[in-house]
Protein backbone atom coordinates (compact mmCIF):
# COMPACT_ATOMS: atom_id res chain seq x y z
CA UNK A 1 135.31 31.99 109.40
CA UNK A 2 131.69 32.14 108.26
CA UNK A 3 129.76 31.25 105.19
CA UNK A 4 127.06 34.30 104.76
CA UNK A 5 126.52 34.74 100.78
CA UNK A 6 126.48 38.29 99.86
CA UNK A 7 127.75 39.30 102.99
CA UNK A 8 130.85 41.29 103.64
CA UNK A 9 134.70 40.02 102.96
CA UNK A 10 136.96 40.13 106.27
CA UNK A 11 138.16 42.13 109.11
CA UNK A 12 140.49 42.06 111.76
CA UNK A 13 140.28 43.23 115.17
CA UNK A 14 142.23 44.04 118.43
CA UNK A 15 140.65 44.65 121.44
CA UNK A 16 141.96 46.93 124.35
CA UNK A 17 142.89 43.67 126.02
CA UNK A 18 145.25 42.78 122.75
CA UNK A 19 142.81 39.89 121.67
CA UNK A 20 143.62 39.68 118.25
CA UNK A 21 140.54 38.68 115.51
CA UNK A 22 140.37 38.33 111.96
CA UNK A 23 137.19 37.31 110.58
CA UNK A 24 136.60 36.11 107.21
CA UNK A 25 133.32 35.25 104.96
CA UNK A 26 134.11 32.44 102.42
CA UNK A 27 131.03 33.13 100.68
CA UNK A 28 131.67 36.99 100.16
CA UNK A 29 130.96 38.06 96.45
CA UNK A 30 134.64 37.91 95.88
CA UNK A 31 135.57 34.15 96.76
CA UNK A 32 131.76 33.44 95.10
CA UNK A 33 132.57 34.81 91.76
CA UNK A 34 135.40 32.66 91.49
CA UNK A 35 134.95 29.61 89.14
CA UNK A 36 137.51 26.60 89.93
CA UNK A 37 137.44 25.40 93.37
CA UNK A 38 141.08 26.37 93.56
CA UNK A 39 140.23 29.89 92.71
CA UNK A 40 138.30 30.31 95.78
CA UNK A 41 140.86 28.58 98.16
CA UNK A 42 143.25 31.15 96.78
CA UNK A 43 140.68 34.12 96.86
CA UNK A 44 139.79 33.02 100.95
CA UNK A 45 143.75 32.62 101.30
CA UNK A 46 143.91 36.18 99.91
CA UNK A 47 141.17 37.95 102.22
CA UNK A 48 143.37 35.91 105.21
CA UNK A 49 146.90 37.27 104.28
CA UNK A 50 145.46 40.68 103.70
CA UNK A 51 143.75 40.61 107.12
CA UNK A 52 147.09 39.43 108.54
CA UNK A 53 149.07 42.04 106.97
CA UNK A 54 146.84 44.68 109.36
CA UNK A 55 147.73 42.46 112.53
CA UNK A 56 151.25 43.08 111.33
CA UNK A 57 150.84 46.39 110.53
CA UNK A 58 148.29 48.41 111.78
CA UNK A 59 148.72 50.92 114.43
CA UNK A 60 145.54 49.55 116.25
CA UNK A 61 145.83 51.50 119.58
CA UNK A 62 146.46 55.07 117.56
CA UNK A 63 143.81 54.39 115.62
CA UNK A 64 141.43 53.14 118.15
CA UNK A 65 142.02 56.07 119.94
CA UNK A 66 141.03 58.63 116.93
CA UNK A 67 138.52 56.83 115.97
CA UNK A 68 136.85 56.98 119.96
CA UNK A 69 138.11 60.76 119.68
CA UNK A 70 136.04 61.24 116.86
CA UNK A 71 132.82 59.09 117.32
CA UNK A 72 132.80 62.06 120.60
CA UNK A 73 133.09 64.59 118.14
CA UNK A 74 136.41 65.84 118.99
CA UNK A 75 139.26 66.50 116.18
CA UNK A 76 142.30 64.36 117.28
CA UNK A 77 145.27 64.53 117.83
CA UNK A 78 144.59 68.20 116.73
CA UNK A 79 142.27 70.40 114.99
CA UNK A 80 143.11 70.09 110.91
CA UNK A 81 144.88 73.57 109.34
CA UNK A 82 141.11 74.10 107.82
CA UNK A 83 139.40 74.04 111.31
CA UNK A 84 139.65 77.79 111.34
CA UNK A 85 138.12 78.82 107.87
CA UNK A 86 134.67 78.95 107.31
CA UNK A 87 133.99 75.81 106.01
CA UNK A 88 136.12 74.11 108.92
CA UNK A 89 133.88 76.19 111.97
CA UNK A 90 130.75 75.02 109.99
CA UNK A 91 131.95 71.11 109.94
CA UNK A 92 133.39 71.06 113.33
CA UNK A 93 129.06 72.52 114.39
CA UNK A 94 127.96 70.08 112.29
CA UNK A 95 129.45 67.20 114.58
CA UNK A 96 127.30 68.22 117.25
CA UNK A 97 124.73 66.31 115.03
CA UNK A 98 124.61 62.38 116.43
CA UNK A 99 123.16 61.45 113.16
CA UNK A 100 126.03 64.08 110.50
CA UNK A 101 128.70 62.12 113.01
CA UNK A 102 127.81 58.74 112.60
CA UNK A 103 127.87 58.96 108.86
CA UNK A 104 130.90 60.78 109.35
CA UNK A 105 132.82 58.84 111.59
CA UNK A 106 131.67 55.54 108.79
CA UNK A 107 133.46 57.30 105.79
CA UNK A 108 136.45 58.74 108.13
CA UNK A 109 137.14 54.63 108.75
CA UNK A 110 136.85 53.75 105.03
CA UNK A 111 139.33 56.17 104.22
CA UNK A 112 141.52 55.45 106.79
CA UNK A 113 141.30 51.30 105.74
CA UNK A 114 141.90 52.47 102.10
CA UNK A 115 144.85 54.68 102.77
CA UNK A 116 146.13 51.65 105.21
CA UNK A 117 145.64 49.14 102.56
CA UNK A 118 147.71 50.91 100.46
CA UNK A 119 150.51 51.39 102.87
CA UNK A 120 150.46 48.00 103.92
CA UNK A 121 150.73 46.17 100.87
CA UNK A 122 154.64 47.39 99.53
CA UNK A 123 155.44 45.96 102.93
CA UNK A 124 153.72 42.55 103.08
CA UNK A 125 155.91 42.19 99.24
């Protein structure tokens, strides 16, 4: 746990080894804008039974290994239907570009957390 004001919420991690981390800021924006103590205990509790639900949940090796297939620039585990239209040639070009794949691979991982996030909490209920 950390205390870094304005800094981000939480993660959680697993390493190749299995390590399993979840990190937390108690002075992200959203335990900070709380106004009763309790508030914030509940609003750190939160962040830490979220972050639990993706130990529990999360497919960490599959998506370790698209995200690695990616940051390369390689569609995994196969090309999308689109890869062969126009638009799909130009993209799959465009992430010869170290710079076009970075940003990229960023927004690829958001999505993927959101979509997660949603799967994950009808099962942690």
């Amino acid at each position: 746990m950390d205390f870094i004001p304005g800094g981000g919420t939480a993660y959680t991690a697993v390493s190749m080894f299995d390590d399993k981390n979840i990190w937390i800021n108690a002075a992200c924006d959203l335990v900070e804008l709380q106004t009763a103590r309790e508030f914030k205990h509940c609003a750190v509790l939160g962040l830490l039974y979220h972050e639990i639900g993706h130990l529990l949940f999360t497919d960490f090796p599959t998506y370790n290994t698209w995200k690695y297939q990616v940051q390369a620039g390689v569609w995994f585990p196969e090309a999308p239907d689109g890869a062969k239209t126009v638009n799909g040639v130009n993209l799959t070009a465009k992430m010869k570009d170290p710079t076009f794949l970075s940003i990229l691979v960023n927004c690829a991982c958001h999505f993927q957390n959101a979509i997660e996030d949603g799967f994950m909490r009808p099962q942690s209920e």
